[in-house]
Every structure is written in C-alpha cells, then in structure tokens.
C-alpha atoms as a PDB file:
ATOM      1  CA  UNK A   1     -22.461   7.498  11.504  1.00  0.00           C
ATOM      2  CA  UNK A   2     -20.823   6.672   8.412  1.00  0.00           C
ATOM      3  CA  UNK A   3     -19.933  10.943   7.871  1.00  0.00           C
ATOM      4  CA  UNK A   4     -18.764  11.409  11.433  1.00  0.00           C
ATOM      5  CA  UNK A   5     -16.510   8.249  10.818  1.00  0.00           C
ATOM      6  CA  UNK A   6     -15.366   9.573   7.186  1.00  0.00           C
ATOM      7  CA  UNK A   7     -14.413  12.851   8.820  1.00  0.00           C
ATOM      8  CA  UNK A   8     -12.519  10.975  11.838  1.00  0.00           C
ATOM      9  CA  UNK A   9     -10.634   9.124   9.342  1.00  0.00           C
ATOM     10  CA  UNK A  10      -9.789  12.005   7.700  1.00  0.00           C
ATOM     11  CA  UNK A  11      -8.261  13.689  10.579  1.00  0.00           C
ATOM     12  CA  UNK A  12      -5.887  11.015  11.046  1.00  0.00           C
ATOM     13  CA  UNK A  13      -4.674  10.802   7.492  1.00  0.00           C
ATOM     14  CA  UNK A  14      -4.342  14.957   7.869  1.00  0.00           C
ATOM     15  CA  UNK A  15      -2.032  14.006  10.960  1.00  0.00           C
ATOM     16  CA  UNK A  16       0.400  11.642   9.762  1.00  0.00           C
ATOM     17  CA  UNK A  17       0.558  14.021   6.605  1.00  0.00           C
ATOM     18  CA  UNK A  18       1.403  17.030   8.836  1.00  0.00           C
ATOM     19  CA  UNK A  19       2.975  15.429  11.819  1.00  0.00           C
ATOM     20  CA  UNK A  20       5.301  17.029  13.660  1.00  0.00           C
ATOM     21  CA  UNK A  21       6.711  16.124  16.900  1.00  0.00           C
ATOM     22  CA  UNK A  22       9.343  17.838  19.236  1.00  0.00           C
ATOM     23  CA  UNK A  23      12.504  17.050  18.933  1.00  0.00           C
ATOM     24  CA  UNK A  24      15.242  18.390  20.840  1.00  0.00           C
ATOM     25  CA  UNK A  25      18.749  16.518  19.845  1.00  0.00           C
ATOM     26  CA  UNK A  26      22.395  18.356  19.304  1.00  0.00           C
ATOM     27  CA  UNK A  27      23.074  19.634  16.226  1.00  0.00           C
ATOM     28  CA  UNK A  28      19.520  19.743  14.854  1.00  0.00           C
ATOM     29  CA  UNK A  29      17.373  22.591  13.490  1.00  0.00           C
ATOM     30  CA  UNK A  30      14.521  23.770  14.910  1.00  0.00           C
ATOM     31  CA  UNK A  31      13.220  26.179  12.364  1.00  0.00           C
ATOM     32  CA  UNK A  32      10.208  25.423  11.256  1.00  0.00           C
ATOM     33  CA  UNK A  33      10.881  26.548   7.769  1.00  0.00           C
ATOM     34  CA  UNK A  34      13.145  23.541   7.541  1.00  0.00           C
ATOM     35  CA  UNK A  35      11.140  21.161   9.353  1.00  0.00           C
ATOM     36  CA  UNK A  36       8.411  21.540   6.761  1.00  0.00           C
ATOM     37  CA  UNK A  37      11.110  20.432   3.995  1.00  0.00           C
ATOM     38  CA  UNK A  38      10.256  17.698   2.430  1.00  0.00           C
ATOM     39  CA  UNK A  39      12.107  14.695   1.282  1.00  0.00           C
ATOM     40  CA  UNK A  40      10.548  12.089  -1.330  1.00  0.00           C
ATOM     41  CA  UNK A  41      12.881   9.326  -2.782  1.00  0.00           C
ATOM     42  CA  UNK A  42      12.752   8.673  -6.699  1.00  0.00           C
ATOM     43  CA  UNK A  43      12.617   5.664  -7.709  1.00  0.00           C
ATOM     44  CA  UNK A  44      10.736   3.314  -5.425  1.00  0.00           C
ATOM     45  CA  UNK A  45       7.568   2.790  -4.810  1.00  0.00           C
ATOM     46  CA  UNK A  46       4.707   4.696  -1.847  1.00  0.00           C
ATOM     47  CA  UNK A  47       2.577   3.164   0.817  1.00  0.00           C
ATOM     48  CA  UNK A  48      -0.825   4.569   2.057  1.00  0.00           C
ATOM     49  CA  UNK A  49      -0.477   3.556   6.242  1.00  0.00           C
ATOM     50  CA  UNK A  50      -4.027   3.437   7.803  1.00  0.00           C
ATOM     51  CA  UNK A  51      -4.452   5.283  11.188  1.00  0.00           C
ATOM     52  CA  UNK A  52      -7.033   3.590  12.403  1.00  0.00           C
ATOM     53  CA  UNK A  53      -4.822   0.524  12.455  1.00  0.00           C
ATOM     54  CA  UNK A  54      -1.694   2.421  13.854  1.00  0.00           C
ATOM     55  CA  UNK A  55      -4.296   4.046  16.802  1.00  0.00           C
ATOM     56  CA  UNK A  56      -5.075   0.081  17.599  1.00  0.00           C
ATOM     57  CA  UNK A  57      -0.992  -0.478  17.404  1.00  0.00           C
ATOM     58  CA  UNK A  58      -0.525   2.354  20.043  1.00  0.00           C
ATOM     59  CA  UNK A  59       1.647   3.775  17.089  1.00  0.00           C
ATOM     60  CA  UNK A  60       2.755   7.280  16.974  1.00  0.00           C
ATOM     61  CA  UNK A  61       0.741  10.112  16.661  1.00  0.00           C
ATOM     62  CA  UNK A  62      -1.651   8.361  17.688  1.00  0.00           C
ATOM     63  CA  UNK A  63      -0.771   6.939  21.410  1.00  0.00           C
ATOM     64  CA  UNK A  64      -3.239   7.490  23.571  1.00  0.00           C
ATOM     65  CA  UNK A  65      -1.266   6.845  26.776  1.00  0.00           C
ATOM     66  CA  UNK A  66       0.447  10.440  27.395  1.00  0.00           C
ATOM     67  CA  UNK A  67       3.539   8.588  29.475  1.00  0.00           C
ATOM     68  CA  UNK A  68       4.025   6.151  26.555  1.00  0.00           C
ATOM     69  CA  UNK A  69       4.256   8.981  24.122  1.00  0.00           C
ATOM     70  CA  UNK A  70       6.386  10.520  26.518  1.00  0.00           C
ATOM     71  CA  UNK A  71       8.551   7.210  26.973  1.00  0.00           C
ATOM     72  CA  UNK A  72       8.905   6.821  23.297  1.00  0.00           C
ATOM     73  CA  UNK A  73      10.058  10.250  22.813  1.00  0.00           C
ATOM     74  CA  UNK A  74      12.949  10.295  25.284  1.00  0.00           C
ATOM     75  CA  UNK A  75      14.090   7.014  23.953  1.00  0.00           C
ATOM     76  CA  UNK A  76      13.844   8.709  20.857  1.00  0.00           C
ATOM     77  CA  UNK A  77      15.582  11.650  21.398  1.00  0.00           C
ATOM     78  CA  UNK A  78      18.944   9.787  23.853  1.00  0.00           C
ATOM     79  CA  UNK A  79      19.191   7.672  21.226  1.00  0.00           C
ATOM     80  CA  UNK A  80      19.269   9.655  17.798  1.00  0.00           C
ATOM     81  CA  UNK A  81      22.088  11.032  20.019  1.00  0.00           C
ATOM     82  CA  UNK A  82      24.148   8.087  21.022  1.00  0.00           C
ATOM     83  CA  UNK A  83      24.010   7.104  17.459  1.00  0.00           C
ATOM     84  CA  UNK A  84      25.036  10.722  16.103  1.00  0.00           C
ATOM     85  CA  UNK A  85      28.066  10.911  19.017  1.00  0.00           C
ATOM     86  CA  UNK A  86      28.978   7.656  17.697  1.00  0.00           C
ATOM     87  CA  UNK A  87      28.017   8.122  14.137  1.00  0.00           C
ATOM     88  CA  UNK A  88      26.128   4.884  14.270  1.00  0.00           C
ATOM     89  CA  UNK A  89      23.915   4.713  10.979  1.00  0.00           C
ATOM     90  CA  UNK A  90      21.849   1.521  12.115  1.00  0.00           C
ATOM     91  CA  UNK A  91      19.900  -0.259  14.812  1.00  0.00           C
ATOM     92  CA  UNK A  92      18.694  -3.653  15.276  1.00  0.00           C
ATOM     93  CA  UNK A  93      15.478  -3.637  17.454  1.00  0.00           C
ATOM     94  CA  UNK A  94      15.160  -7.580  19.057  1.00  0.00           C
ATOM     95  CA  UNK A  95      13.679  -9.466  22.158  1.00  0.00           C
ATOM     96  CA  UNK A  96      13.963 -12.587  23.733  1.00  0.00           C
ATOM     97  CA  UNK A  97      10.610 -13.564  23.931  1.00  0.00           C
ATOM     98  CA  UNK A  98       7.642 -12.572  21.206  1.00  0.00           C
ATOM     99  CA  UNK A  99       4.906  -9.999  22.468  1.00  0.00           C
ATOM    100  CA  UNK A 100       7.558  -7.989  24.348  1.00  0.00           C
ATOM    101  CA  UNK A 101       6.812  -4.767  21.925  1.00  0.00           C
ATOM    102  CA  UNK A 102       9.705  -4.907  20.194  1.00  0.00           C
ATOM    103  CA  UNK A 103       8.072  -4.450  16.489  1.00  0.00           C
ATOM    104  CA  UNK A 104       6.512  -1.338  18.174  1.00  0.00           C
ATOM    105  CA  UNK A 105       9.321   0.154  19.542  1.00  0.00           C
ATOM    106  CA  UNK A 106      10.951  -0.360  16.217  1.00  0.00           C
ATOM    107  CA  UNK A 107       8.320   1.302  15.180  1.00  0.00           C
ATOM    108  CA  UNK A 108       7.969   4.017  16.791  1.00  0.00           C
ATOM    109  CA  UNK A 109      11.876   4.801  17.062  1.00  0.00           C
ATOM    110  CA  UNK A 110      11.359   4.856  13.573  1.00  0.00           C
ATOM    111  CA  UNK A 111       8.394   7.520  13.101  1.00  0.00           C
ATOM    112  CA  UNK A 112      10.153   9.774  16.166  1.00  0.00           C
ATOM    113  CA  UNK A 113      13.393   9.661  14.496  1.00  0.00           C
ATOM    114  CA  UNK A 114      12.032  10.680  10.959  1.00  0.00           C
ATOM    115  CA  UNK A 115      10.519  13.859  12.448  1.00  0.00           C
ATOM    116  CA  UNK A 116      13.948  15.423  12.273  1.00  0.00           C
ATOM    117  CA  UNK A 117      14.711  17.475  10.045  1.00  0.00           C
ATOM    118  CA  UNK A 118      16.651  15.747   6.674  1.00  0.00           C
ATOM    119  CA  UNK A 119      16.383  12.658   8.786  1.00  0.00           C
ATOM    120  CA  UNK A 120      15.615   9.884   6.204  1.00  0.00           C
ATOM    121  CA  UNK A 121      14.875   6.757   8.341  1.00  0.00           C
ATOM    122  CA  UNK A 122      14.381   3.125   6.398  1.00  0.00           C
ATOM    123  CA  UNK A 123      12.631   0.291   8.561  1.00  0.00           C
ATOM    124  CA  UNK A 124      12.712  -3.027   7.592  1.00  0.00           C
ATOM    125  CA  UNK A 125      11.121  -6.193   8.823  1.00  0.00           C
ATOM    126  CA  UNK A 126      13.819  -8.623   9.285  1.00  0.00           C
ATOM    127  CA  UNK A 127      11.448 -10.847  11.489  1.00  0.00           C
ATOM    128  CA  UNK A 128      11.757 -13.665   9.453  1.00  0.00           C
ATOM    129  CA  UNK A 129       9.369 -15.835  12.012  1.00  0.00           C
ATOM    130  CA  UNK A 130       6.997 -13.125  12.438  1.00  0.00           C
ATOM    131  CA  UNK A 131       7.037 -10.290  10.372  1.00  0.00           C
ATOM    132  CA  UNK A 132       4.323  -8.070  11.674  1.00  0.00           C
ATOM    133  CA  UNK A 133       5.136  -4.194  10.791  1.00  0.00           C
ATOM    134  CA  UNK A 134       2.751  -3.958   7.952  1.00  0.00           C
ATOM    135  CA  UNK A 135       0.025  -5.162   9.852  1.00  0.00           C
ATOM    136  CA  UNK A 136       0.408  -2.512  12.573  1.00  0.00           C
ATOM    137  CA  UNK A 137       0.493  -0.057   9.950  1.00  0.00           C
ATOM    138  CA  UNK A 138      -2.454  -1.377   8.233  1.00  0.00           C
ATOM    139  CA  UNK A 139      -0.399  -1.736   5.001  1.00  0.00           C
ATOM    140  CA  UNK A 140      -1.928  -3.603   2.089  1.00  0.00           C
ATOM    141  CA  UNK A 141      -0.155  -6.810   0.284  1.00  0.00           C
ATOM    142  CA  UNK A 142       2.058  -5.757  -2.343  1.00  0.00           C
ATOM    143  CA  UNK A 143       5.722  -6.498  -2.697  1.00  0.00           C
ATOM    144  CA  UNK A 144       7.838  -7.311   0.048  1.00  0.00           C
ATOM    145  CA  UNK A 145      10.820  -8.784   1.195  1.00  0.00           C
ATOM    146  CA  UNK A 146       9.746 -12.375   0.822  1.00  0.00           C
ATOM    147  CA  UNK A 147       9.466 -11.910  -2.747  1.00  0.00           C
ATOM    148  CA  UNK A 148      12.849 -10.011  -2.768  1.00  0.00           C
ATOM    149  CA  UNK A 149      14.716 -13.276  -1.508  1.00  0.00           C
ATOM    150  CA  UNK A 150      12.416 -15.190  -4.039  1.00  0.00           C
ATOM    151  CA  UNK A 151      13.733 -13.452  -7.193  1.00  0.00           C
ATOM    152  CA  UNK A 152      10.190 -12.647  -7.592  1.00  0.00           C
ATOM    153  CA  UNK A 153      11.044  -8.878  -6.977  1.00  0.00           C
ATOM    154  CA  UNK A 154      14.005  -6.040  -7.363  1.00  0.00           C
ATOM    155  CA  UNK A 155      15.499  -4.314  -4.312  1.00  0.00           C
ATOM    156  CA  UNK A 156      13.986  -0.544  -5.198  1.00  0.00           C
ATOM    157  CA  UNK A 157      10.414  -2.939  -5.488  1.00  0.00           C
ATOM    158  CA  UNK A 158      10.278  -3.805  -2.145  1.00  0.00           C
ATOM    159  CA  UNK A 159      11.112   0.088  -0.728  1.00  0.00           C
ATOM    160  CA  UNK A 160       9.004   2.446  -0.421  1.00  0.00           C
ATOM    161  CA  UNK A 161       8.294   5.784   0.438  1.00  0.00           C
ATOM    162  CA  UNK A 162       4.933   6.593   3.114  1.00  0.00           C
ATOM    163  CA  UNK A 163       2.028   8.924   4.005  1.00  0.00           C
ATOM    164  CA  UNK A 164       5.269  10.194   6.850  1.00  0.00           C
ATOM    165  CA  UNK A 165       7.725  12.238   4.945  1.00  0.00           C
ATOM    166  CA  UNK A 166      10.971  11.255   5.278  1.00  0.00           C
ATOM    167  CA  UNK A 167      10.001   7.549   6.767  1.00  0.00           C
ATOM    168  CA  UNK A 168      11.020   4.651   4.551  1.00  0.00           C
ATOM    169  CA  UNK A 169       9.450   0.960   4.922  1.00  0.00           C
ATOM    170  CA  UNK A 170      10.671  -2.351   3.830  1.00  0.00           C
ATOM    171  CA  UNK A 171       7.844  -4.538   4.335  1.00  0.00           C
ATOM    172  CA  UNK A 172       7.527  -8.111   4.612  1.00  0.00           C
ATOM    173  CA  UNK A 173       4.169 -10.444   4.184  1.00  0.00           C
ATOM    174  CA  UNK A 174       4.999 -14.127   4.617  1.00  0.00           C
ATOM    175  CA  UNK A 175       7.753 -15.988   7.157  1.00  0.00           C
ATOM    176  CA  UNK A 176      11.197 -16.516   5.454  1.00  0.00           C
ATOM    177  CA  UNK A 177      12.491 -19.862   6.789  1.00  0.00           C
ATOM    178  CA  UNK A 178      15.912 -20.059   6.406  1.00  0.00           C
ATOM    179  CA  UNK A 179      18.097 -17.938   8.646  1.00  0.00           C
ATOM    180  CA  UNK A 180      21.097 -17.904   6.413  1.00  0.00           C
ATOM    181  CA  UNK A 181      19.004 -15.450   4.242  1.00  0.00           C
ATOM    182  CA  UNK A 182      20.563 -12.587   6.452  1.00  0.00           C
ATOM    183  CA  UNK A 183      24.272 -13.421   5.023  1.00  0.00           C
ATOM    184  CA  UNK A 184      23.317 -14.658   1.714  1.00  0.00           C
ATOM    185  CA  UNK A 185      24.558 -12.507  -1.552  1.00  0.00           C
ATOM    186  CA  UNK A 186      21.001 -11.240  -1.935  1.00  0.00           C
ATOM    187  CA  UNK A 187      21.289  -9.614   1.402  1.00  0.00           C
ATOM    188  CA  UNK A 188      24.449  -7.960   1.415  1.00  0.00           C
ATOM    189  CA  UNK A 189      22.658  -6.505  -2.303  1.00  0.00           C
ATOM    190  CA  UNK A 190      19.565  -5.800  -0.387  1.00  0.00           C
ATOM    191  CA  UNK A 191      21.943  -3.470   2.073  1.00  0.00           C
ATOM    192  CA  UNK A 192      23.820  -1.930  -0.269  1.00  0.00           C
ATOM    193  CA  UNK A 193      20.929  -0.459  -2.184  1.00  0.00           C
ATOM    194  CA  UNK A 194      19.530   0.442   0.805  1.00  0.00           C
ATOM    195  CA  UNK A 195      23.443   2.717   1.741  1.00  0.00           C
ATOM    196  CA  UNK A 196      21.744   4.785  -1.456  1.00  0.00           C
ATOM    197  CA  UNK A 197      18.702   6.026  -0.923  1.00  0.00           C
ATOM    198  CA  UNK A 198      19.734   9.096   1.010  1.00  0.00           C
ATOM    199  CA  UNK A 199      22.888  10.061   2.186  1.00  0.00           C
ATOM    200  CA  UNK A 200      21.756  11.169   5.610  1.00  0.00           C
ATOM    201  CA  UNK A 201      19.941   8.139   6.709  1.00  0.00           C
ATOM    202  CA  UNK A 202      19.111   5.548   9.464  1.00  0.00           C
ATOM    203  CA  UNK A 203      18.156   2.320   8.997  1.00  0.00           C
ATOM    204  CA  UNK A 204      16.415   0.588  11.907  1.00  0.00           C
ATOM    205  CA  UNK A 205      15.665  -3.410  11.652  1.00  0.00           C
ATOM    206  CA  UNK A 206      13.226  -5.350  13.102  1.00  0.00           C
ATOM    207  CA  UNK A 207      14.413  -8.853  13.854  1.00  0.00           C
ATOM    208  CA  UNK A 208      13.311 -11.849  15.836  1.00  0.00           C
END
C-alpha cells in the first residue's frame, strides 16, 4: 500500500510542477512555448506545498467537483480582466462571517491567475485572527509574517517562491493581535518590497 501511495503522491507533486490550466483573457498568449517559461525570483526563499493537503482544501488542480473548477475558473478569468481594463495590481479577498471560503477563493484566484503567462502572483495571509493559507497548502513552519512584525525576520524572509511557477506566498503561522499592524511603518515596508519582486505582478490578500 505504501508503493501505490508513494506513486499517488508523486503524481500530484508532477501536477502542480507541470500545471497548466486554460486561460482565455485579452491580451494574453497562448503559445505554449511561452506558457512553459518560467519565472523564479532571486532572492527569497521556496516552499514545498503538499497535494494531498490541497486535494482535502478542494484547492486547484486538484478539485474534484468539475462545476467548482469550472466556477473558479470563470471567476478567474472576468476578473484578471477587470483588473487588467482597470490596471488594478491588487485584490483583497474578505467575508463577513468565517467558514464562508474566502481563504480558498483567495486561493485559488491566486493559483488560476498565476497560470498566465509572465503572470507573477504574491498571496499573502493578512488574516490576522485566523491565518489559515499554509495549512491548506500543507506548508511547514518556517518564517512568516508574524515574525516579520516581530523584528524576528526580514521582508525577502518571509516570501517565497513555490512548487507553482510563477505563484508567490507570504505565509503566516500564529494570530497577530493588533489591527493597527496593517498601517504601521513595518507594513507600508512590507508592501513596498513586495512592488519589487516582479514588475508584472498581482498581489492578492487574504484578510479577515
């Protein structure tokens, strides 16, 4: 059992290595020379994701639920180009109530929208309550944005490349519990090294 389990595992890790996903927006290139391009930030850190974990998050590739996959990729697609009409360079993903999805949404705007070709997308988990993306994705403890806000780590510590090219994570581990962390000095930092990483970039937050 152990074998058959090794070799499922290792399908998924081939998948989010080689996923692809339509993607059918204005002004983008559907070549598949230059979808295969590859984009790989110096200078920060990388992050191993764990399928299994993203199949139990109904995370993209791996949503079982063919509408929800097809759901996620319409919302995808109308709104990479709302924000390219508008030349809107973030989004803050939110909900009134907890459990309503919105950390997977977030995430999976975030994965659909990095599929695109030169597309750099950064997600970070501004849930200060309830920060919960690196436990969908089955990401390990290391440094996050906790310890950013702590002094106990740099900006370009706490970012960090992933298994999906081209998709950028700023994870958080423990509840921050002061809201005026979001307009603190270390924040407005925090966002400006983000605006250099890549100058064709998204950033998508997940807040409370």
């Amino acid at each position: 059992m152990s074998k058959i389990q090794d070799a499922i595992n290792t399908t998924r890790k081939q998948t989010l290595r080689g996923l692809r996903m339509p993607l059918n927006v204005r002004g983008t290139s559907s070549s598949s020379e230059q979808a295969e391009t590859p984009i790989h930030l110096d200078g920060i850190g990388n992050l191993v994701l764990d399928p299994t974990q993203m199949e139990r998050s109904c995370l993209l590739p791996f949503v079982k639920d063919k509408g929800a996959e097809s759901s996620f990729m319409l919302l995808r697609t109308r709104l990479l180009k709302r924000m390219r009409d508008n030349n809107w360079k973030s989004l803050i993903v939110t909900g009134a109530l907890p459990n309503e999805g919105k950390t997977t949404t977030a995430i999976n705007l975030a994965i659909g929208i990095s599929q695109d070709f030169g597309q750099v997308v950064v997600l970070v988990d501004l849930d200060l309550e309830r920060p919960s993306i690196a436990d969908s994705l089955g990401i390990k403890r290391t440094s996050g944005l906790s310890d950013y806000f702590n002094g106990e780590a740099a900006a370009n510590e706490v970012m960090y490349n992933t298994d999906i090219d081209r998709l950028i994570i700023l994870p958080n581990f423990e509840p921050i519990h002061s809201s005026e962390t979001l307009v603190s000095s270390k924040m407005h930092v925090l966002l400006d090294h983000i605006k250099q990483l890549h100058n064709n970039m998204i950033v998508i937050f997940d807040m409370s």
